[in-house]
PDB file of N, CA and C in Angstrom:
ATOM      1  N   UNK A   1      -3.999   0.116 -11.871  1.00  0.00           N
ATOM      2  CA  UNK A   1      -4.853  -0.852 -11.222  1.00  0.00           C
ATOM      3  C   UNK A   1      -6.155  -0.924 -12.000  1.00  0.00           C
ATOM      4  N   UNK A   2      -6.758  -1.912 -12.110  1.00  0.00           N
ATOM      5  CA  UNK A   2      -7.772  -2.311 -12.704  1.00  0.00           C
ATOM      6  C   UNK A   2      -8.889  -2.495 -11.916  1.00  0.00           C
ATOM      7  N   UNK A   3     -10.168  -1.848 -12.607  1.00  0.00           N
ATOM      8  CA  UNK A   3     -11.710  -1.577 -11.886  1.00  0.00           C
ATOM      9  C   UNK A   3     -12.313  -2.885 -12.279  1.00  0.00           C
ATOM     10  N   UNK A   4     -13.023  -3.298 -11.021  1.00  0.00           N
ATOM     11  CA  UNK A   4     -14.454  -4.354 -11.683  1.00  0.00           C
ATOM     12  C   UNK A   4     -15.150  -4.179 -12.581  1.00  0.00           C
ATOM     13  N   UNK A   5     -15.466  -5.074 -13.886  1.00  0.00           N
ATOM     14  CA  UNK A   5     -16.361  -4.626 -14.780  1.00  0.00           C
ATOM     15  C   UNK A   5     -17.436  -5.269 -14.032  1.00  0.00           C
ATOM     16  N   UNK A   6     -18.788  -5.493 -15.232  1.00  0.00           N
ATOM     17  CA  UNK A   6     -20.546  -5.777 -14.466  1.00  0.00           C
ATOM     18  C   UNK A   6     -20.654  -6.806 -13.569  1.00  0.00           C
ATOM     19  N   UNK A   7     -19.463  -8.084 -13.986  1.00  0.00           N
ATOM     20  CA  UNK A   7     -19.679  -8.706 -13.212  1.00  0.00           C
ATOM     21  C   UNK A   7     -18.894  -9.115 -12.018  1.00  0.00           C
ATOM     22  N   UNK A   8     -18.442  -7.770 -11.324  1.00  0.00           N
ATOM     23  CA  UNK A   8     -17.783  -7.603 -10.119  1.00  0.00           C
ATOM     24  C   UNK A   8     -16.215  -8.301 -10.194  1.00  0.00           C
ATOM     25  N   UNK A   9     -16.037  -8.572 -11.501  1.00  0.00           N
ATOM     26  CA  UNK A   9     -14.211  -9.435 -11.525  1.00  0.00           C
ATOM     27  C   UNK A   9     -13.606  -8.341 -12.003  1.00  0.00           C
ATOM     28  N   UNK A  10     -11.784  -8.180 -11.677  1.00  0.00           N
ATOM     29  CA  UNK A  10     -11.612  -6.852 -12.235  1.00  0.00           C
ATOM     30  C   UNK A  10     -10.658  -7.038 -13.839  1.00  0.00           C
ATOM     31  N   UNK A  11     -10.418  -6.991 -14.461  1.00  0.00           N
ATOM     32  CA  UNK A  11     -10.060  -6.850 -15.880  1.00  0.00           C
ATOM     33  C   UNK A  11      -8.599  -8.271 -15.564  1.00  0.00           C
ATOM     34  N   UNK A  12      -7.416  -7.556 -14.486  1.00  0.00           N
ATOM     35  CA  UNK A  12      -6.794  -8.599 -14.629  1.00  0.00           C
ATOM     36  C   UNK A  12      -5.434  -8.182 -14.983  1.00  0.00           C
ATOM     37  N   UNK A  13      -5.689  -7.254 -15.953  1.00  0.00           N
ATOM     38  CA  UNK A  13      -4.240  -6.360 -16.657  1.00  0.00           C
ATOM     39  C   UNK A  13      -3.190  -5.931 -15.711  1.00  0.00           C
ATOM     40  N   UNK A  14      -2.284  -6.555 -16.320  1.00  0.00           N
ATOM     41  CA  UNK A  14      -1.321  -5.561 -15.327  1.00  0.00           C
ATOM     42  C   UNK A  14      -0.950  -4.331 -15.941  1.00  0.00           C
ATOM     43  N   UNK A  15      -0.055  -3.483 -15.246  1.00  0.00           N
ATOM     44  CA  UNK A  15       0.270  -2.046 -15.422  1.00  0.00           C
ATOM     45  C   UNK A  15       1.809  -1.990 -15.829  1.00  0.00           C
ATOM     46  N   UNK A  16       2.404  -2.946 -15.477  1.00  0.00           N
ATOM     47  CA  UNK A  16       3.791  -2.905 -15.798  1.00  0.00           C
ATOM     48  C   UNK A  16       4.082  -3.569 -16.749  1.00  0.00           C
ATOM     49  N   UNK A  17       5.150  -3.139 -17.425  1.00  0.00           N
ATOM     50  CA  UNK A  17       5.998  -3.067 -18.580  1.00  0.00           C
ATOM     51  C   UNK A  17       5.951  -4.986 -19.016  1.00  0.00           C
ATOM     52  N   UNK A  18       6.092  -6.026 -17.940  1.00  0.00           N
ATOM     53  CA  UNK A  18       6.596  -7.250 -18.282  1.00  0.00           C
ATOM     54  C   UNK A  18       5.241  -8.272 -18.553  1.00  0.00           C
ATOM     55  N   UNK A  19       4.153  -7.531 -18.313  1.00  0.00           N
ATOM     56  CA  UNK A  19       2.791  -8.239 -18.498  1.00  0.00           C
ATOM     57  C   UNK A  19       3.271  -9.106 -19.745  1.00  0.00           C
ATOM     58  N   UNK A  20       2.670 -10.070 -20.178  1.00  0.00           N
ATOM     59  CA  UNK A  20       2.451 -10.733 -21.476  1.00  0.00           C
ATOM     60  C   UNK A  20       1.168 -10.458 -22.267  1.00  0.00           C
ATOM     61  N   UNK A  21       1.082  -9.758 -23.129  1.00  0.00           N
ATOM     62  CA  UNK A  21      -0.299  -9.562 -23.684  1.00  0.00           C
ATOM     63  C   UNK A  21      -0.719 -10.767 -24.334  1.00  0.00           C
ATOM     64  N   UNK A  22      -0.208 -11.672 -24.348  1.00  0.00           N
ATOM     65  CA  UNK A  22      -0.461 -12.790 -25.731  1.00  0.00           C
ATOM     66  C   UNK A  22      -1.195 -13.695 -24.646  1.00  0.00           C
ATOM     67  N   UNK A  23      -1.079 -13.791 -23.530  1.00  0.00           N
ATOM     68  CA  UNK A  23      -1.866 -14.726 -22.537  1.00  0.00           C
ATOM     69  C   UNK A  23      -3.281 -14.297 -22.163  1.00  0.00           C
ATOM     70  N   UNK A  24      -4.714 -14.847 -21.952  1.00  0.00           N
ATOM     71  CA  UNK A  24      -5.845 -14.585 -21.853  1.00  0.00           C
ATOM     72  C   UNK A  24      -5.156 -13.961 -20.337  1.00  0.00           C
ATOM     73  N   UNK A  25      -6.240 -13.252 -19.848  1.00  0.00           N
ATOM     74  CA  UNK A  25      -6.393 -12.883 -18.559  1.00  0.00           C
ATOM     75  C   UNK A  25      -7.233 -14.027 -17.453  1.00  0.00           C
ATOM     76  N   UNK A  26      -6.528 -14.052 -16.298  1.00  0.00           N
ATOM     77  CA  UNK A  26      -7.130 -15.383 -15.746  1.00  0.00           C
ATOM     78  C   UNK A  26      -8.858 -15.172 -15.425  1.00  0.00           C
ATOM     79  N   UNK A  27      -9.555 -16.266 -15.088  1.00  0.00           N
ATOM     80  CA  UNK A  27     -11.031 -15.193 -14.984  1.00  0.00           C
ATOM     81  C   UNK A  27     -11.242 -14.761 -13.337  1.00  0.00           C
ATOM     82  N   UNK A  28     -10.081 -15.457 -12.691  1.00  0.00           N
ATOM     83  CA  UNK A  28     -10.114 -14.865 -11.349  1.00  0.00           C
ATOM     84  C   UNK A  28      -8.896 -15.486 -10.790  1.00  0.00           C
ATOM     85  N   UNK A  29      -8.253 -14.449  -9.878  1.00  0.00           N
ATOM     86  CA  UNK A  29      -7.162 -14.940  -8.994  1.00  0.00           C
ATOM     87  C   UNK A  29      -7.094 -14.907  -7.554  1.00  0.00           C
ATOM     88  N   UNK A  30      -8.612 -15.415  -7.102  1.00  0.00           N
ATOM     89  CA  UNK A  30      -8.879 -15.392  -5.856  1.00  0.00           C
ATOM     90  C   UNK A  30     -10.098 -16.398  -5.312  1.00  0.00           C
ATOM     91  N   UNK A  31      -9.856 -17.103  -4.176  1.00  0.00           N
ATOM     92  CA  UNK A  31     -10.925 -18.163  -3.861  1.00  0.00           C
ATOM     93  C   UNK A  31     -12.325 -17.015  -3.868  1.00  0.00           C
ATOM     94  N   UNK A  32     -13.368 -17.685  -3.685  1.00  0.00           N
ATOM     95  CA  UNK A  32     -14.263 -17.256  -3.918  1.00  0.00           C
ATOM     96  C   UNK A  32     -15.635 -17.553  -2.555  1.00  0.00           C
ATOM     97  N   UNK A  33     -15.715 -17.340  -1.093  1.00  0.00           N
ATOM     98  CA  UNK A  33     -16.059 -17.639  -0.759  1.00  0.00           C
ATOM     99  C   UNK A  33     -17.651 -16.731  -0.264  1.00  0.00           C
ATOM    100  N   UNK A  34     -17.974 -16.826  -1.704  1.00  0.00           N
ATOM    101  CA  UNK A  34     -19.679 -16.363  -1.950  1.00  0.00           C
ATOM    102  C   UNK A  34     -20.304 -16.279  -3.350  1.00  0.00           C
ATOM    103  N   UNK A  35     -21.168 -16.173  -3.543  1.00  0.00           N
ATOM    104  CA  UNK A  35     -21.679 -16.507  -4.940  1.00  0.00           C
ATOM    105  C   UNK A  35     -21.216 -15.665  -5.607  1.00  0.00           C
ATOM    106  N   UNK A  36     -20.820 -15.671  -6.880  1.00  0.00           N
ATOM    107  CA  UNK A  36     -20.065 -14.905  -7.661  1.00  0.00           C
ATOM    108  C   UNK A  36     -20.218 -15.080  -9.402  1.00  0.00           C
ATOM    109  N   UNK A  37     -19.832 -14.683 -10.193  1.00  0.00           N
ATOM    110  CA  UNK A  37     -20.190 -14.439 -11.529  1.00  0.00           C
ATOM    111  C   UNK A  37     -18.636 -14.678 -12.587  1.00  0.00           C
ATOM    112  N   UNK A  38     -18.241 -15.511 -13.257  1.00  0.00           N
ATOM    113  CA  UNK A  38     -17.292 -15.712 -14.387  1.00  0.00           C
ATOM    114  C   UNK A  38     -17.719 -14.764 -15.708  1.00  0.00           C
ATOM    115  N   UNK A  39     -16.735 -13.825 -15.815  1.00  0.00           N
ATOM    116  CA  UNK A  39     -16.958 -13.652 -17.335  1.00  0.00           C
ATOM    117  C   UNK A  39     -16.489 -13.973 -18.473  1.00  0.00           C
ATOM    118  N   UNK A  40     -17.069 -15.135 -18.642  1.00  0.00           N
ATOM    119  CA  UNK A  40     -16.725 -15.787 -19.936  1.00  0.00           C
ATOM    120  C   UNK A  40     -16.746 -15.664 -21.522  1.00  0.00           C
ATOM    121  N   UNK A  41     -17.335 -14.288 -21.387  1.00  0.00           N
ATOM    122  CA  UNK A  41     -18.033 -13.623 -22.930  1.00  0.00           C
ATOM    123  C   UNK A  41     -17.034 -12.814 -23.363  1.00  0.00           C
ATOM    124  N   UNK A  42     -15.695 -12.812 -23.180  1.00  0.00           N
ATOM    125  CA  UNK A  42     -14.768 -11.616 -23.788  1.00  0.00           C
ATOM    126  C   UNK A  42     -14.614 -12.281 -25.185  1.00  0.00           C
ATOM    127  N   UNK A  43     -14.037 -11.209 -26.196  1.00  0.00           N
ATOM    128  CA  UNK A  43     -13.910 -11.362 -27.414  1.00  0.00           C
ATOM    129  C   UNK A  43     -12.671 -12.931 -27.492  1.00  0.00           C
ATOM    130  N   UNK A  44     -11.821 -12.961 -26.410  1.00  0.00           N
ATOM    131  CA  UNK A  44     -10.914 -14.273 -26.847  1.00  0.00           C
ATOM    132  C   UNK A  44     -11.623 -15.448 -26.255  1.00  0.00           C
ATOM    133  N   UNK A  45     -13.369 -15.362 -25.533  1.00  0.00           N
ATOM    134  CA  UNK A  45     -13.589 -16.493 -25.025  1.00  0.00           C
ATOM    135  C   UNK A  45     -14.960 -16.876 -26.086  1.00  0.00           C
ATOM    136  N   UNK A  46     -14.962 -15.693 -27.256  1.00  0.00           N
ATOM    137  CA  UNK A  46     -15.632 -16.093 -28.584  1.00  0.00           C
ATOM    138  C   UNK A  46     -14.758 -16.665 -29.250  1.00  0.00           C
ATOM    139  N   UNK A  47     -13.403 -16.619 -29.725  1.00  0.00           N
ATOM    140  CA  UNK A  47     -12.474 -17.397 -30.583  1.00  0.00           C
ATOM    141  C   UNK A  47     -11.643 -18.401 -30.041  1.00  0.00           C
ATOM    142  N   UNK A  48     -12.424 -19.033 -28.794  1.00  0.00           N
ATOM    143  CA  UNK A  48     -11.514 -20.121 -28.297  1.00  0.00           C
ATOM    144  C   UNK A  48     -12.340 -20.734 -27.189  1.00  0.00           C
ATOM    145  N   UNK A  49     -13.543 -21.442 -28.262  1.00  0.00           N
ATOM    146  CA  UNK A  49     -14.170 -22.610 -26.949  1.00  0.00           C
ATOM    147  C   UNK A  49     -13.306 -23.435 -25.947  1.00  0.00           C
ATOM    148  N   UNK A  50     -12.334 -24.130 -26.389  1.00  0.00           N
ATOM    149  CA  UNK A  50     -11.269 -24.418 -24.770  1.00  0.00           C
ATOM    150  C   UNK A  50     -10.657 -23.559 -23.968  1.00  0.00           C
ATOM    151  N   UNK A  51     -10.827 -22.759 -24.355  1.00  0.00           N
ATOM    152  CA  UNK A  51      -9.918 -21.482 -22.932  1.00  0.00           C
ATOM    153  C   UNK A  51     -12.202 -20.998 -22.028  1.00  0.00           C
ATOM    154  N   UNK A  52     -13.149 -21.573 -23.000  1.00  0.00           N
ATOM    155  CA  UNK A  52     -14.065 -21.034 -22.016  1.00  0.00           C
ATOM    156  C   UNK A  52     -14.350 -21.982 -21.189  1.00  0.00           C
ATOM    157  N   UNK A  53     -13.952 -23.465 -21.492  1.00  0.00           N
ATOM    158  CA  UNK A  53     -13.986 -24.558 -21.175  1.00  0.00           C
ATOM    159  C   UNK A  53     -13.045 -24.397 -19.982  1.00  0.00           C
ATOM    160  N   UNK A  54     -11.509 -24.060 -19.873  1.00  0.00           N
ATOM    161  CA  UNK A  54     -10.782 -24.381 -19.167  1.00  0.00           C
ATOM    162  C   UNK A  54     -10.991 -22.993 -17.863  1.00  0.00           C
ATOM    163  N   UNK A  55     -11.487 -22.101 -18.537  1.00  0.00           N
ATOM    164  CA  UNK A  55     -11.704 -21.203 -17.130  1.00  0.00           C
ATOM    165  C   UNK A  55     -12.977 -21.131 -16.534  1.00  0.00           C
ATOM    166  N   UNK A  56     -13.981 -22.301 -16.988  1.00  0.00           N
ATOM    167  CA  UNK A  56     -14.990 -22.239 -15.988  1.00  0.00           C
ATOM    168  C   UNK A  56     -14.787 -23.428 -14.743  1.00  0.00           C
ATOM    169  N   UNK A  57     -14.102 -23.759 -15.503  1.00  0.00           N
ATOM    170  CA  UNK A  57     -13.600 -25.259 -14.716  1.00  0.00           C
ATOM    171  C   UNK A  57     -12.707 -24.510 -13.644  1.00  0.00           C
ATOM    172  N   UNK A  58     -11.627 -23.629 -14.193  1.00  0.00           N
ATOM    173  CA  UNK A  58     -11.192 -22.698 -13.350  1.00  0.00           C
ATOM    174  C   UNK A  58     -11.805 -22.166 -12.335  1.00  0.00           C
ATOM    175  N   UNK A  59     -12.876 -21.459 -12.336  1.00  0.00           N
ATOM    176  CA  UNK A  59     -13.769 -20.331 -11.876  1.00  0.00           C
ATOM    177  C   UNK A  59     -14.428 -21.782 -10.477  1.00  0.00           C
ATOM    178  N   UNK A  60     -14.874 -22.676 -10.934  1.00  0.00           N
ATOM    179  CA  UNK A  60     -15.297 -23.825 -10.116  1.00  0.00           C
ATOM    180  C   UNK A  60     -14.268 -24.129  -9.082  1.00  0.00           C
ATOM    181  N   UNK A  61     -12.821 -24.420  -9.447  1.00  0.00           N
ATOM    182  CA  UNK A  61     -11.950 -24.584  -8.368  1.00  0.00           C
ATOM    183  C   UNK A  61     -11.887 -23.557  -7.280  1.00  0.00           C
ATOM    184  N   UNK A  62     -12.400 -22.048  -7.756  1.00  0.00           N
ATOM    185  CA  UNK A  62     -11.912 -21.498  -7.092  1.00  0.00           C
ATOM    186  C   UNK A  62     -13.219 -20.695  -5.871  1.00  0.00           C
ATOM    187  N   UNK A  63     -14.417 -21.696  -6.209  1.00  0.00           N
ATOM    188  CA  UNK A  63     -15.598 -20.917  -5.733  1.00  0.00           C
ATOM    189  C   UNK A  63     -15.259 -22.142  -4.242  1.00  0.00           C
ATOM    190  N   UNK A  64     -15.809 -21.475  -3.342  1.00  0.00           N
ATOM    191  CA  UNK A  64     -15.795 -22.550  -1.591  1.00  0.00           C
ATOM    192  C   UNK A  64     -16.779 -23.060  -2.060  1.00  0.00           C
ATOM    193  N   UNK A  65     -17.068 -24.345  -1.614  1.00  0.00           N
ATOM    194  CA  UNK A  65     -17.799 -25.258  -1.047  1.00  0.00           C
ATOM    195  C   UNK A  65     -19.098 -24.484  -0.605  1.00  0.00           C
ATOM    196  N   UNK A  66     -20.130 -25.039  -0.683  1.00  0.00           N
ATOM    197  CA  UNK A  66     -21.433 -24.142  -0.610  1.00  0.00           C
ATOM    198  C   UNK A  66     -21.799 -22.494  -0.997  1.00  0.00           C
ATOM    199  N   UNK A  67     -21.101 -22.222  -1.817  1.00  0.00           N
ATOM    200  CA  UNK A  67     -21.643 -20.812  -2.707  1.00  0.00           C
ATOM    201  C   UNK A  67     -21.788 -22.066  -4.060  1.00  0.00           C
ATOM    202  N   UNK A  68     -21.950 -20.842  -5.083  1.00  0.00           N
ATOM    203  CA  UNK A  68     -22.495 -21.259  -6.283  1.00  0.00           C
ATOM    204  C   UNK A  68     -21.566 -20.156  -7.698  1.00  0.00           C
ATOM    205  N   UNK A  69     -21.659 -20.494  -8.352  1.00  0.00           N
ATOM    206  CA  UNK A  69     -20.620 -19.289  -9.832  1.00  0.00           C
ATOM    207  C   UNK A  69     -21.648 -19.352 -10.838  1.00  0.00           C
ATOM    208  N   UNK A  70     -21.676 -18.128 -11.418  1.00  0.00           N
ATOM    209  CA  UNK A  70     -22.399 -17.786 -12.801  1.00  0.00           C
ATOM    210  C   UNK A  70     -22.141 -17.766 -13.437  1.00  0.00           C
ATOM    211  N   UNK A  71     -21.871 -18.944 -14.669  1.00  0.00           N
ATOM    212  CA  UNK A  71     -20.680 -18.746 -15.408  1.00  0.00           C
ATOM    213  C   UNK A  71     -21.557 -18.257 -16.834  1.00  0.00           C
ATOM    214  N   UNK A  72     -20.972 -17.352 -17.001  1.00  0.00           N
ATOM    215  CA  UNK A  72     -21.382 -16.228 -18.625  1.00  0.00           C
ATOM    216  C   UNK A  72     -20.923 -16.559 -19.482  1.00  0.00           C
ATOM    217  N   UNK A  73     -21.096 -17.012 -20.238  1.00  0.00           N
ATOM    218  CA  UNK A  73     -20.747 -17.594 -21.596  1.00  0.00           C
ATOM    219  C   UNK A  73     -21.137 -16.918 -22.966  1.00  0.00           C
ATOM    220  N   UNK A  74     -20.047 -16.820 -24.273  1.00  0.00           N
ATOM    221  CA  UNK A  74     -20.347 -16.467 -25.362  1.00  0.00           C
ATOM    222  C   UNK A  74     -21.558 -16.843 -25.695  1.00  0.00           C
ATOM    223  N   UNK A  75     -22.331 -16.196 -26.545  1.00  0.00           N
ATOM    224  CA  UNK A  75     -23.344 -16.723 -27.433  1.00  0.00           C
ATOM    225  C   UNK A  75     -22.780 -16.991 -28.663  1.00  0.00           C
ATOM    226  N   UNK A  76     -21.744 -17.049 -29.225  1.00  0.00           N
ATOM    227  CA  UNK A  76     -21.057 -17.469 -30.245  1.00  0.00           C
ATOM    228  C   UNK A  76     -20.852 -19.217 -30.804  1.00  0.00           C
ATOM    229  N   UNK A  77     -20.840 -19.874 -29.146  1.00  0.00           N
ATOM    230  CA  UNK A  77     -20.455 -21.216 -29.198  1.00  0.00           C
ATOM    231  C   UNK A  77     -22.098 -21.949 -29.031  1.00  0.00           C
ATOM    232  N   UNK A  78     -23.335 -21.099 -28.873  1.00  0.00           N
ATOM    233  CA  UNK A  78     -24.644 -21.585 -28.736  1.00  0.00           C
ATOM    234  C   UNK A  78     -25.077 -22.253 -26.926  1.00  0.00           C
ATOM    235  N   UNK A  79     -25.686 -23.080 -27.082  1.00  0.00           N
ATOM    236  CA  UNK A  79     -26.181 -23.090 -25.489  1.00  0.00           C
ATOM    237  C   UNK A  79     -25.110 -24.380 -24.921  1.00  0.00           C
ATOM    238  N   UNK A  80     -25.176 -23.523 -23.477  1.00  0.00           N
ATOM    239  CA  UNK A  80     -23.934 -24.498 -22.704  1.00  0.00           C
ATOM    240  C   UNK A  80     -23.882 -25.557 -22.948  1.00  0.00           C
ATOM    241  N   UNK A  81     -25.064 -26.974 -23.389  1.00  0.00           N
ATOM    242  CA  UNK A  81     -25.106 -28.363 -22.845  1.00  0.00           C
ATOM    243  C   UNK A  81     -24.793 -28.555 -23.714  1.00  0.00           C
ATOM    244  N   UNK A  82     -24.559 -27.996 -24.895  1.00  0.00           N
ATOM    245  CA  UNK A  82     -23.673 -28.472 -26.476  1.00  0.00           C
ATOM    246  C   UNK A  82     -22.180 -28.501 -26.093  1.00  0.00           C
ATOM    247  N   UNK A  83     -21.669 -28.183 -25.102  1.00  0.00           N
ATOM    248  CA  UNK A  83     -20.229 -28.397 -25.475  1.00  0.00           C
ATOM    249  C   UNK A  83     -19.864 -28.189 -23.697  1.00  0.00           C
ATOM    250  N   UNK A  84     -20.650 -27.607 -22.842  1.00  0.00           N
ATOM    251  CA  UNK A  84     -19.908 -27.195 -21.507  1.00  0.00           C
ATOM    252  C   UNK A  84     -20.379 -28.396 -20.192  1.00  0.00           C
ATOM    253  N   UNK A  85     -21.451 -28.557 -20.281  1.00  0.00           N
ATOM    254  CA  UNK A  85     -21.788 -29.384 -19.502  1.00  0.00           C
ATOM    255  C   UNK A  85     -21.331 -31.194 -18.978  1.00  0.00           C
ATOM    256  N   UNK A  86     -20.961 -31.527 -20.195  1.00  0.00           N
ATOM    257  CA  UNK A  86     -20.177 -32.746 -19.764  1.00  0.00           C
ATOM    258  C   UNK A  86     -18.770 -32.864 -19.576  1.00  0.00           C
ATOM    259  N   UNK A  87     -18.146 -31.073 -20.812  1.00  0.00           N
ATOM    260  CA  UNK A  87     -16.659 -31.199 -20.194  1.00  0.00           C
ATOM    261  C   UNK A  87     -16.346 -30.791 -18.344  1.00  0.00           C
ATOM    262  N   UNK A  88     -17.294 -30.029 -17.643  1.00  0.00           N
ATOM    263  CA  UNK A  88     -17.483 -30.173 -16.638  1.00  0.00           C
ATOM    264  C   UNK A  88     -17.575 -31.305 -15.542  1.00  0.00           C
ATOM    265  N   UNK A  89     -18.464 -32.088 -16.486  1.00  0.00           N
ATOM    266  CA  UNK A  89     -19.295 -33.074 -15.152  1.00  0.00           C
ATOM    267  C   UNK A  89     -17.720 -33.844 -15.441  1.00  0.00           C
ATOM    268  N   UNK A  90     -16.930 -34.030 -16.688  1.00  0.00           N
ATOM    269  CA  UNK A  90     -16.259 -35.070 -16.990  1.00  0.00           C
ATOM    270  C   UNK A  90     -14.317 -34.477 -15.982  1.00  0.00           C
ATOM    271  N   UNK A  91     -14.708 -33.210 -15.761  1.00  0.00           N
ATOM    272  CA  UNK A  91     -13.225 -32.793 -15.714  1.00  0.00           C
ATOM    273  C   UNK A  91     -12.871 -32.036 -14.336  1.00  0.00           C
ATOM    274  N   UNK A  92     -14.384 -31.957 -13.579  1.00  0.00           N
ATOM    275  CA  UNK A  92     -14.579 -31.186 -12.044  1.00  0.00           C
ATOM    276  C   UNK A  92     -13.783 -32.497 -11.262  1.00  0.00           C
ATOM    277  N   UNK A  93     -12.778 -31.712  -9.853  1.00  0.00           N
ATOM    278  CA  UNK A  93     -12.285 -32.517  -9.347  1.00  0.00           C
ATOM    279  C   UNK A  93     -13.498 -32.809  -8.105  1.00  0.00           C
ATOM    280  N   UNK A  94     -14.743 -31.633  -8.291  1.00  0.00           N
ATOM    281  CA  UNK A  94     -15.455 -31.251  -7.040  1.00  0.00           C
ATOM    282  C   UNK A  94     -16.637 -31.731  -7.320  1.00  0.00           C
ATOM    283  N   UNK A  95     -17.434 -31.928  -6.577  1.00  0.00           N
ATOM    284  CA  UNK A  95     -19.065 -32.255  -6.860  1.00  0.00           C
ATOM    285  C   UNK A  95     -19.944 -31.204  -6.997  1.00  0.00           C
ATOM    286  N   UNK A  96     -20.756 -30.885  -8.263  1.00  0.00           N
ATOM    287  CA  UNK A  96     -21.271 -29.549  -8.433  1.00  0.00           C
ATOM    288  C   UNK A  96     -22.549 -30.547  -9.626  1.00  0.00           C
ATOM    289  N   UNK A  97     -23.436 -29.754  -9.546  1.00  0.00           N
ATOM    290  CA  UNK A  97     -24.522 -29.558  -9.788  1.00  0.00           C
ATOM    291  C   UNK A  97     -24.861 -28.061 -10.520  1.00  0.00           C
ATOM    292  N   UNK A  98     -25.138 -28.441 -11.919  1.00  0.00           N
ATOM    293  CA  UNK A  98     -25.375 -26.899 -12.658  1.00  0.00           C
ATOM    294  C   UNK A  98     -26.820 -26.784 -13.278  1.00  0.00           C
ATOM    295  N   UNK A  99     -27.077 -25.614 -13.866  1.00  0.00           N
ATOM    296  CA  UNK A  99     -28.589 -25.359 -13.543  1.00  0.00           C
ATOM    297  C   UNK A  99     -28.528 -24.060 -14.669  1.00  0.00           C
ATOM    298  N   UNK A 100     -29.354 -24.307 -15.993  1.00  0.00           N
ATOM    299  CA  UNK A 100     -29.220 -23.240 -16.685  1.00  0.00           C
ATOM    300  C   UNK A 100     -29.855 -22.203 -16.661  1.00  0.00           C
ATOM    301  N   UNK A 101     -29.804 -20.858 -16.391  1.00  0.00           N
ATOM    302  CA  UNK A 101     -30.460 -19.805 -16.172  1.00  0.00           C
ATOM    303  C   UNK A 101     -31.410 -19.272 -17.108  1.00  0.00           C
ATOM    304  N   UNK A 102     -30.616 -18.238 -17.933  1.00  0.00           N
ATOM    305  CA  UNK A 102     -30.937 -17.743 -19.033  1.00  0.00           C
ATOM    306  C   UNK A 102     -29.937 -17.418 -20.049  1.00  0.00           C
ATOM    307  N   UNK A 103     -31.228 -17.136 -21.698  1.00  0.00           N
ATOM    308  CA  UNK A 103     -29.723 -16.334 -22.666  1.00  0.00           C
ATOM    309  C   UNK A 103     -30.381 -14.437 -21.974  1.00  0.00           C
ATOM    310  N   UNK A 104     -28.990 -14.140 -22.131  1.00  0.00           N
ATOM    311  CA  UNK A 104     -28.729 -12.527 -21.648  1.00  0.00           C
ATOM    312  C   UNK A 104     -29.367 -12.346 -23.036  1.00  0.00           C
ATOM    313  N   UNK A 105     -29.696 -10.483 -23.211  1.00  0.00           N
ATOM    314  CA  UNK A 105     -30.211  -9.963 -24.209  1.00  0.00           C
ATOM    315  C   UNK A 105     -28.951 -10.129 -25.331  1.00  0.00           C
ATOM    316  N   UNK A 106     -27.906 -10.018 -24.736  1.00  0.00           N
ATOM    317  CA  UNK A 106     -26.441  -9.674 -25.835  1.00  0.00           C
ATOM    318  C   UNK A 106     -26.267 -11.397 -26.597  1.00  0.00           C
ATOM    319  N   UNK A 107     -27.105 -11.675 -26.170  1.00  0.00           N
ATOM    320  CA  UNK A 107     -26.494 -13.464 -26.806  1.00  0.00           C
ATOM    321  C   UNK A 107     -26.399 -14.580 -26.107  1.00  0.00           C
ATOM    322  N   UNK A 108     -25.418 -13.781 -24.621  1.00  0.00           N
ATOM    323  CA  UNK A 108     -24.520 -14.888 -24.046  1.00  0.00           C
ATOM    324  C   UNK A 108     -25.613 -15.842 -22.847  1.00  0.00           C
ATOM    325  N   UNK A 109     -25.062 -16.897 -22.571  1.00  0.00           N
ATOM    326  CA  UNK A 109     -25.954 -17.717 -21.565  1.00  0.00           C
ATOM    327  C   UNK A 109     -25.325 -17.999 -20.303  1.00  0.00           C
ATOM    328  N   UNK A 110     -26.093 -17.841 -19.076  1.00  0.00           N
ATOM    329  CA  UNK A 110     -25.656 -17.589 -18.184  1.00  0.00           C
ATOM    330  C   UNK A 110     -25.517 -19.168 -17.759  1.00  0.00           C
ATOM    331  N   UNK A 111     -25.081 -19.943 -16.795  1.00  0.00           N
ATOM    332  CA  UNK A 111     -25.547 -21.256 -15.877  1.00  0.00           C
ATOM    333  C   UNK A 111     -24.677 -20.905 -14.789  1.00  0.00           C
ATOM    334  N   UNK A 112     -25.650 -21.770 -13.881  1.00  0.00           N
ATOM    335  CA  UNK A 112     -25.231 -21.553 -12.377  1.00  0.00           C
ATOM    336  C   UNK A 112     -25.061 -22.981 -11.805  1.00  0.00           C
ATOM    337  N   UNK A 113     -23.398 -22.737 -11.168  1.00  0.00           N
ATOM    338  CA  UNK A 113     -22.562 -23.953 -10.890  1.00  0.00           C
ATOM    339  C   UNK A 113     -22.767 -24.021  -9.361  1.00  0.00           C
ATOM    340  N   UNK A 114     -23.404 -25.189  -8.884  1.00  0.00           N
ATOM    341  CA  UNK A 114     -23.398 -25.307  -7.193  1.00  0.00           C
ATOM    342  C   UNK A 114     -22.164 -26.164  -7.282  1.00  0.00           C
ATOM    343  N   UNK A 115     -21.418 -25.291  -6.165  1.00  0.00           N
ATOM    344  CA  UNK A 115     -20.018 -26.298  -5.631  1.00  0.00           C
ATOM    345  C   UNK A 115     -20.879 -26.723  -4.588  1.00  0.00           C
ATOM    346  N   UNK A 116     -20.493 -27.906  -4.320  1.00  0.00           N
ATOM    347  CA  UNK A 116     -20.642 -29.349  -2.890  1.00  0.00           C
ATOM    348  C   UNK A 116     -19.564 -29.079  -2.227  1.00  0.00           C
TER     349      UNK A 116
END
């Protein structure tokens, strides 16, 4: 079984033999009904701006209606509104409103997604 890393999601791995290692780990497999944190900064979400693209969009489906998600992002791909912000506004089935925080000391940049 797998522990929460910093930002309270837990790794994801399975333990048994039939896992697929070649598949990213999802960034969560559970609704989300309170503010919560995406970690988007793993080493495969530095070598693959559409998988950070497709699991924040992820991470959004899965937050309720009035909380909010932190979505953590590589510092590899530079600041969110270069590449995250309109595939969002363009690809959310939900009404959300995002809001950029900060860059973390390690690089990465945080933004905070209000679900409607």
């Amino acid at each position: 079984m797998s522990s929460p890393d910093e930002h309270g999601e837990s790794s994801g791995k399975a333990t048994d033999a039939g896992h697929d290692h070649d598949e990213p780990d999802p960034v969560t497999e559970r609704r989300h009904d309170n503010s919560w944190s995406a970690n988007l900064e793993k080493p495969q979400h530095a070598a693959d701006r559409d998988l950070v693209v497709e699991q924040a969009l992820d991470a959004i489906e899965h937050t309720v209606p009035g909380n909010h998600v932190n979505l953590v992002t590589h510092g590899d791909h530079g600041h969110p509104r270069t590449y995250l912000y309109d595939a969002l506004s363009q690809h959310c089935d939900t009404a959300i409103e995002f809001e950029y925080i900060q860059q973390c000391g390690c690089g990465g940049h945080v933004t905070r997604v209000y679900v409607a």
